[in-house]
Protein backbone atom coordinates (compact mmCIF):
# COMPACT_ATOMS: atom_id res chain seq x y z
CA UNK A 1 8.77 32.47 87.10
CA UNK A 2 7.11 30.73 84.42
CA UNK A 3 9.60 30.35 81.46
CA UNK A 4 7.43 32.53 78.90
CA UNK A 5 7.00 35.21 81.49
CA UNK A 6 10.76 35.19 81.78
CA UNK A 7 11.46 35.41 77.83
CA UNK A 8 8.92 38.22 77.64
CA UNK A 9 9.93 40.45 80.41
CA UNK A 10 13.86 39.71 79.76
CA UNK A 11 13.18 40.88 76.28
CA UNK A 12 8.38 31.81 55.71
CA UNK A 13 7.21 28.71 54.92
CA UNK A 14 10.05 26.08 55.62
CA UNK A 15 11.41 24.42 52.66
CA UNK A 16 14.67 21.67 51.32
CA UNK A 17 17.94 22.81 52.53
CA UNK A 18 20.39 21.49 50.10
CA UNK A 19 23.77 21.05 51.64
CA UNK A 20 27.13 20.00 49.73
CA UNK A 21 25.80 17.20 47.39
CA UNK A 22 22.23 17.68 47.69
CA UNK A 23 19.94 19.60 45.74
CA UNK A 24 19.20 23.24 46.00
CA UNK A 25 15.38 24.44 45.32
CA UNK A 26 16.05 26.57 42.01
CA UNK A 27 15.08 30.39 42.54
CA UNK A 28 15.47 32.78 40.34
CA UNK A 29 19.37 34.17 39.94
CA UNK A 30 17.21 38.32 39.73
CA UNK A 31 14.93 37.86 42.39
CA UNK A 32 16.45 35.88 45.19
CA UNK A 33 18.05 37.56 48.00
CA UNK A 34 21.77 36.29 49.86
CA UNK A 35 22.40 36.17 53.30
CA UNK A 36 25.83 35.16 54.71
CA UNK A 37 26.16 33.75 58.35
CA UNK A 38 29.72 33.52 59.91
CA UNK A 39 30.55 31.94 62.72
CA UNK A 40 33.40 31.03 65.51
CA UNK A 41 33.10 28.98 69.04
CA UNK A 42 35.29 29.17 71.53
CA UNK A 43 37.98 30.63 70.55
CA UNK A 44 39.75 30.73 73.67
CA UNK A 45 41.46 33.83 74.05
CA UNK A 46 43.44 32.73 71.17
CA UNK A 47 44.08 35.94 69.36
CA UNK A 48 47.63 35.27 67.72
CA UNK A 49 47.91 32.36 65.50
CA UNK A 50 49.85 29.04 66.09
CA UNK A 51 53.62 29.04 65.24
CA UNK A 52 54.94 27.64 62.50
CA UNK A 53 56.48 24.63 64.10
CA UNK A 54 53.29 23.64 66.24
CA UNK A 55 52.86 19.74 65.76
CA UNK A 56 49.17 19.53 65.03
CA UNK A 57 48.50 23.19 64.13
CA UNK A 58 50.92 25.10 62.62
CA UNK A 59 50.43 28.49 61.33
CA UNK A 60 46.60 28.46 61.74
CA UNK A 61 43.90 30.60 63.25
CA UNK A 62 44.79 34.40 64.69
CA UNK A 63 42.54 37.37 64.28
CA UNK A 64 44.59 39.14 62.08
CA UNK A 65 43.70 36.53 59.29
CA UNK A 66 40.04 35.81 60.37
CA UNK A 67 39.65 40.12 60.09
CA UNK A 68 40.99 39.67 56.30
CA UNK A 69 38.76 36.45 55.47
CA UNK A 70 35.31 38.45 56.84
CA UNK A 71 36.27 41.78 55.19
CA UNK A 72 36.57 40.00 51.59
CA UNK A 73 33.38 38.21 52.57
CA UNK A 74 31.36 41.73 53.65
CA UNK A 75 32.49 43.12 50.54
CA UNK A 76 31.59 40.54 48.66
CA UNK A 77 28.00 40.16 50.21
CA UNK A 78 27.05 43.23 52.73
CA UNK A 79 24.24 40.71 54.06
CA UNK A 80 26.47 39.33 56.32
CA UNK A 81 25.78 38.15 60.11
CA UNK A 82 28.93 37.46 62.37
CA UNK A 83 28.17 35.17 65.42
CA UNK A 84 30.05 33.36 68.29
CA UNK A 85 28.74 30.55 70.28
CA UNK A 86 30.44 31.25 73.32
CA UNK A 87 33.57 30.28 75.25
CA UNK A 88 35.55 33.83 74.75
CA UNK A 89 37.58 33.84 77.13
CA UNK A 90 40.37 31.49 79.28
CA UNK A 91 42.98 29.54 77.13
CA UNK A 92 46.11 31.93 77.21
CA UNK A 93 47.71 34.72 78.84
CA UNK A 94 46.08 37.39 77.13
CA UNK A 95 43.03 36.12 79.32
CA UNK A 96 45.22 35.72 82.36
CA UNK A 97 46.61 39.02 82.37
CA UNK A 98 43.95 41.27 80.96
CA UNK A 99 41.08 39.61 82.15
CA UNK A 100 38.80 39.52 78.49
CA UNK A 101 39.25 42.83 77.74
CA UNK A 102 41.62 41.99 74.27
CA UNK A 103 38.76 39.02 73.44
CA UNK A 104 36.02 41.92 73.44
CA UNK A 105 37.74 44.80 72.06
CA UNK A 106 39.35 42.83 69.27
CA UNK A 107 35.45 41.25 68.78
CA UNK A 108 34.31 44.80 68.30
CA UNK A 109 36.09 45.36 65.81
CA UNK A 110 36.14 42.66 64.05
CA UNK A 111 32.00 43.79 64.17
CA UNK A 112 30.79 40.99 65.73
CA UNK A 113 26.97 41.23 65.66
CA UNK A 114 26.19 38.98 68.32
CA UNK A 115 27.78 35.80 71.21
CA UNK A 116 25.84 33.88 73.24
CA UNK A 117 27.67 33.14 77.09
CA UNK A 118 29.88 30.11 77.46
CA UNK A 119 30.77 28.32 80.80
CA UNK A 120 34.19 29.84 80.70
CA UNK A 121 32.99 33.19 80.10
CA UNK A 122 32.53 32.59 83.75
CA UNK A 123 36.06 32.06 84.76
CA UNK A 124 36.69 35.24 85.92
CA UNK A 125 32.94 35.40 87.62
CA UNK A 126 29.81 37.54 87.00
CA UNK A 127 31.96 40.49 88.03
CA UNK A 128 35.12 39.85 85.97
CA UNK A 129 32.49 39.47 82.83
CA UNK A 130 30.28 42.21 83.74
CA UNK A 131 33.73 44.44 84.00
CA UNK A 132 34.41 43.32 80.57
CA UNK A 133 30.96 44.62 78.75
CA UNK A 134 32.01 48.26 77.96
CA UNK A 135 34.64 46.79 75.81
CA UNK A 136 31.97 44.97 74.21
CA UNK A 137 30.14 46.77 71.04
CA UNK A 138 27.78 43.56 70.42
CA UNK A 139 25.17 41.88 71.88
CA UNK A 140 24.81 39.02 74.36
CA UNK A 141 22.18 37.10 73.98
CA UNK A 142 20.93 34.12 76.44
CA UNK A 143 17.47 32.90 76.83
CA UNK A 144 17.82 29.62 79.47
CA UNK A 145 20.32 32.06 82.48
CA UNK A 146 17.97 34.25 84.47
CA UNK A 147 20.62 36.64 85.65
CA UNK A 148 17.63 38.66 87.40
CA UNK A 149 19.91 38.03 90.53
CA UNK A 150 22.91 38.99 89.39
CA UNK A 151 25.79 42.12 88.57
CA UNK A 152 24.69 40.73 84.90
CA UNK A 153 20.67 41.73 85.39
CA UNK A 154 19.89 43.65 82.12
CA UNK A 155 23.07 43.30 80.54
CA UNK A 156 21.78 40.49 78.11
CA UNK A 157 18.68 39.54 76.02
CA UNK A 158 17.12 36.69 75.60
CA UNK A 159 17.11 36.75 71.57
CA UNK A 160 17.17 39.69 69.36
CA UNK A 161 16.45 40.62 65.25
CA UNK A 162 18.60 41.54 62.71
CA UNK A 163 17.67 43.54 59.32
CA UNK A 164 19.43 41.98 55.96
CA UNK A 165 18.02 43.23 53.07
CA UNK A 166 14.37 43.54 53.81
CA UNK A 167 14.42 40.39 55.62
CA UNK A 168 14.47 39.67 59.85
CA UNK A 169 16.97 37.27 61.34
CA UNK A 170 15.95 36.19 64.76
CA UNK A 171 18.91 34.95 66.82
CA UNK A 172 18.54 33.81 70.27
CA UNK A 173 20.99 31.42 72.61
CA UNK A 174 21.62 28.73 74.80
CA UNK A 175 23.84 28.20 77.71
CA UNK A 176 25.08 24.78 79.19
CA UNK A 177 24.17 23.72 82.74
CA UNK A 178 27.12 25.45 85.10
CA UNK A 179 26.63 23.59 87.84
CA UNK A 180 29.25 20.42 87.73
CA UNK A 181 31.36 22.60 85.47
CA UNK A 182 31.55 26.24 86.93
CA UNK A 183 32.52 26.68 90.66
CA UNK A 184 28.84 28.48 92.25
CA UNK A 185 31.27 31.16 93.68
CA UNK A 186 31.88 32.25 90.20
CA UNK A 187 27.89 32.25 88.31
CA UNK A 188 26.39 32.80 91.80
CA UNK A 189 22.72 33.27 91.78
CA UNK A 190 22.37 32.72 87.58
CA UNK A 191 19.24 30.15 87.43
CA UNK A 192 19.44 27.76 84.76
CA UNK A 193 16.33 26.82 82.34
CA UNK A 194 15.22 23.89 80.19
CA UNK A 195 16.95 24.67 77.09
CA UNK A 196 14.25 22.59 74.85
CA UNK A 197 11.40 24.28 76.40
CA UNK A 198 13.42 27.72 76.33
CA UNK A 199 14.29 26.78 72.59
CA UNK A 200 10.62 26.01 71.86
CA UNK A 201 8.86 29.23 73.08
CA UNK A 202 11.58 31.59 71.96
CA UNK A 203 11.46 30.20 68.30
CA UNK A 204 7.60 30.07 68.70
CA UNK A 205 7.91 33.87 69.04
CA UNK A 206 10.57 34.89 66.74
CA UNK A 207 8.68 32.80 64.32
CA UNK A 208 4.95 33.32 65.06
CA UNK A 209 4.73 37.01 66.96
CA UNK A 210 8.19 38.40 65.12
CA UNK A 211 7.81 36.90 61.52
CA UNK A 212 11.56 36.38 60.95
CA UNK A 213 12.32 34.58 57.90
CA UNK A 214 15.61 32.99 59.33
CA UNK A 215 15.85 31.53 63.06
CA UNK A 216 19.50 31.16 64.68
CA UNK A 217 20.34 29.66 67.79
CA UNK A 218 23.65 30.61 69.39
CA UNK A 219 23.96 27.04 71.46
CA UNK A 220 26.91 26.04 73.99
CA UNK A 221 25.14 23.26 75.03
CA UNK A 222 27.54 21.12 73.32
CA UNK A 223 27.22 18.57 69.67
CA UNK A 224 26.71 15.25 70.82
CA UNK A 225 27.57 13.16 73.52
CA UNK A 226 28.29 9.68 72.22
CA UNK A 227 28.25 8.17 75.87
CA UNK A 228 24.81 9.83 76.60
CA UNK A 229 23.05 10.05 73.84
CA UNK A 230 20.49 11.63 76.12
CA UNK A 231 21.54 14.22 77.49
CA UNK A 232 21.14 17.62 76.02
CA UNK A 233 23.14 18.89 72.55
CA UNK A 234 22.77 20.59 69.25
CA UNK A 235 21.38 17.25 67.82
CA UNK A 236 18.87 16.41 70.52
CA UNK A 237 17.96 20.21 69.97
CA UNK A 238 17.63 20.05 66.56
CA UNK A 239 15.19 16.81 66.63
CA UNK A 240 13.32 17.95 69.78
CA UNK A 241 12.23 21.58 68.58
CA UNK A 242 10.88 23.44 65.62
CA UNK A 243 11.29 26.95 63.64
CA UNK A 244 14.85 27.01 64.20
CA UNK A 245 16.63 27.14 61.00
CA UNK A 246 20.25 27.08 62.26
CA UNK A 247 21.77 25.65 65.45
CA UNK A 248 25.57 27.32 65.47
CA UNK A 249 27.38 25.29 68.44
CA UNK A 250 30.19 25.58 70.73
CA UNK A 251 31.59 23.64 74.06
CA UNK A 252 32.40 20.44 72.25
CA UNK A 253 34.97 21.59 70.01
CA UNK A 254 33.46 19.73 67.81
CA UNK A 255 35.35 19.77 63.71
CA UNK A 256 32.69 19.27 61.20
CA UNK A 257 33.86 18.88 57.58
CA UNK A 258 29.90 20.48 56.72
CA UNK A 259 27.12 21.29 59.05
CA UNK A 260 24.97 18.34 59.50
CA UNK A 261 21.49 17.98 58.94
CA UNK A 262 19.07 16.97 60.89
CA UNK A 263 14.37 16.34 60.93
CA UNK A 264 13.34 18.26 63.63
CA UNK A 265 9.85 17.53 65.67
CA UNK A 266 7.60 18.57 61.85
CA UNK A 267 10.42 16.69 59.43
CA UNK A 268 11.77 19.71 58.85
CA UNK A 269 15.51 20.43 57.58
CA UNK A 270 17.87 21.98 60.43
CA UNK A 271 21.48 22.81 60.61
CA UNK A 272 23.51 22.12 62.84
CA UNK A 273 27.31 23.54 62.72
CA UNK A 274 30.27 23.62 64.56
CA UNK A 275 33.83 24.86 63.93
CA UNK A 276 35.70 23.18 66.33
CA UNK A 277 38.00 25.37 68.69
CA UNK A 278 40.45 28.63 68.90
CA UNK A 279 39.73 30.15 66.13
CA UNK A 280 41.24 27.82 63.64
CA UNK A 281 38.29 27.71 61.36
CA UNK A 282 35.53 30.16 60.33
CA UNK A 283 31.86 28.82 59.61
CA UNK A 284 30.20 29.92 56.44
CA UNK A 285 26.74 29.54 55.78
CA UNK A 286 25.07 31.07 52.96
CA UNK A 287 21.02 31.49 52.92
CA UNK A 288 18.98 32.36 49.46
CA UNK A 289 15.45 33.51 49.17
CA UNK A 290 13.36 33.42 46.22
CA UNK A 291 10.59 35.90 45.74
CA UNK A 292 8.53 34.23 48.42
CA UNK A 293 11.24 34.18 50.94
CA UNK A 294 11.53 30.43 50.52
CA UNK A 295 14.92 29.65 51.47
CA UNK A 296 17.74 27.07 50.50
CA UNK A 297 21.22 27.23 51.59
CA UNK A 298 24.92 25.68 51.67
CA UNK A 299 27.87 25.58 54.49
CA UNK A 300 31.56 25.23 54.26
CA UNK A 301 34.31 25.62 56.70
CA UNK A 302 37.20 28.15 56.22
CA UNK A 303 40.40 27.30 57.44
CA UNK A 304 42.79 29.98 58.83
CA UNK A 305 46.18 28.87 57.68
């Protein structure tokens, strides 16, 4: 099946993005419009947080403080997005003994909006994952796994929009190649795709057909990969592609101090953001739009301690 044939039947103007130290496009403090993206990756099934006498990380992460940090931010801006990058589930015995049914309910209410599907989100197999789903209140979304095959058919989409204050979000995601790295008895007959070309004609239609104003990709295809530089990540992504605004990552456990940016295919600003692993930091990215919906943003890192 051809890949835009698959994303079909499974389912403004770029500007500067100023970052930390560099400069924000001015837009008027009456006019402009705030949206506030928060994000986890693989989290790991880590729902209490470390103990106090843990040697690299004591006292942090544990949903009970991330709930706290995202109801102060909701309050603060109700244009908020909540998003995961994948890798729910395996890491302690909460997984282990309840299979990811703690992970999903905990996610729901927390009011996740959206996760895209990491490779251990496969540990338990289609089945243990599809068992999992009622416990689930938000979506799944994963453009490059044709689960057409599968207990999974019609349980995910390939991207889908979001409504903030008069303007659309797109958010679509990426999965990582499971063979090598997933036993075949567990992911069975899921087909993997070309993530770039995947990336290219899903963006294409958020962007062109849709008319979002902000593009997210939920990627677990990993940050980098300093010993192949070639092989498929959030960077090589980000410079490969265009209309994505936002790459949030997972699979690396990658700790960035501020998302990075990064020219895509046009010379475009895109960023790319990670927060590492288990739930030890929340992602923060904040998105402005002046009366023309041209956007600037910034990104910081919340620690859970």
């Amino acid at each position: 099946m051809k890949r835009r044939n698959f994303i079909k039947q499974t389912a403004a103007t770029s500007t500067l993005i100023g970052l930390g130290g560099l400069s924000l496009t001015s837009c008027s403090q009456n006019s402009r419009k705030h949206i506030t993206i928060l994000h986890t990756n693989d989290v790991h099934s880590h729902i209490e947080a470390f103990t106090t006498n843990h040697p690299k990380y004591p006292n942090l992460g544990g949903v009970a403080k991330r709930a706290t940090i995202i109801e102060e931010i909701r309050n603060e801006n109700p244009n908020t997005l909540l998003l995961d990058a994948g890798d729910i589930f395996q890491g302690t015995p909460y997984f282990n003994f309840f299979g990811g049914e703690v992970e999903f309910k905990l996610m729901s209410k927390l009011k996740y909006d959206a996760s895209t599907i990491g490779n251990h989100d496969f540990d338990n197999g289609t089945d243990g994952l599809n068992a999992q789903l009622p416990h689930a209140t938000f979506d799944f979304l994963i453009s490059n796994y044709n689960l057409k095959n599968t207990i999974l058919d019609g349980k995910t989409q390939p991207y889908k929009i979001y409504y903030k204050d008069g303007l659309k979000i797109g958010v679509f995601g990426l999965g990582i190649e499971l063979n090598g790295l997933v036993d075949p008895l567990l992911y069975k007959e899921t087909k993997y795709i070309d993530p770039i070309e995947i990336a290219q004609d899903t963006s294409r239609i958020l962007k062109e057909d849709q008319g979002c104003d902000l593009i997210i990709c939920l990627s677990h295809l990993g940050y980098n990969y300093k010993r192949n530089p070639d092989k498929i990540s959030d960077l090589n992504l980000a410079k490969k592609t265009k209309n994505i605004d936002l790459i949030i990552g997972g699979h690396t456990h990658t700790f960035l101090p501020k998302p990075t940016l990064v020219k895509n295919v046009n010379d475009e600003n895109i960023l790319v953001n990670q927060v590492g692993k288990w739930g030890i930091n929340l992602g923060r990215i904040d998105y402005y739009f002046d009366e023309f919906n041209n956007k600037t943003s910034k990104g910081k890192q919340i620690i859970l301690s």
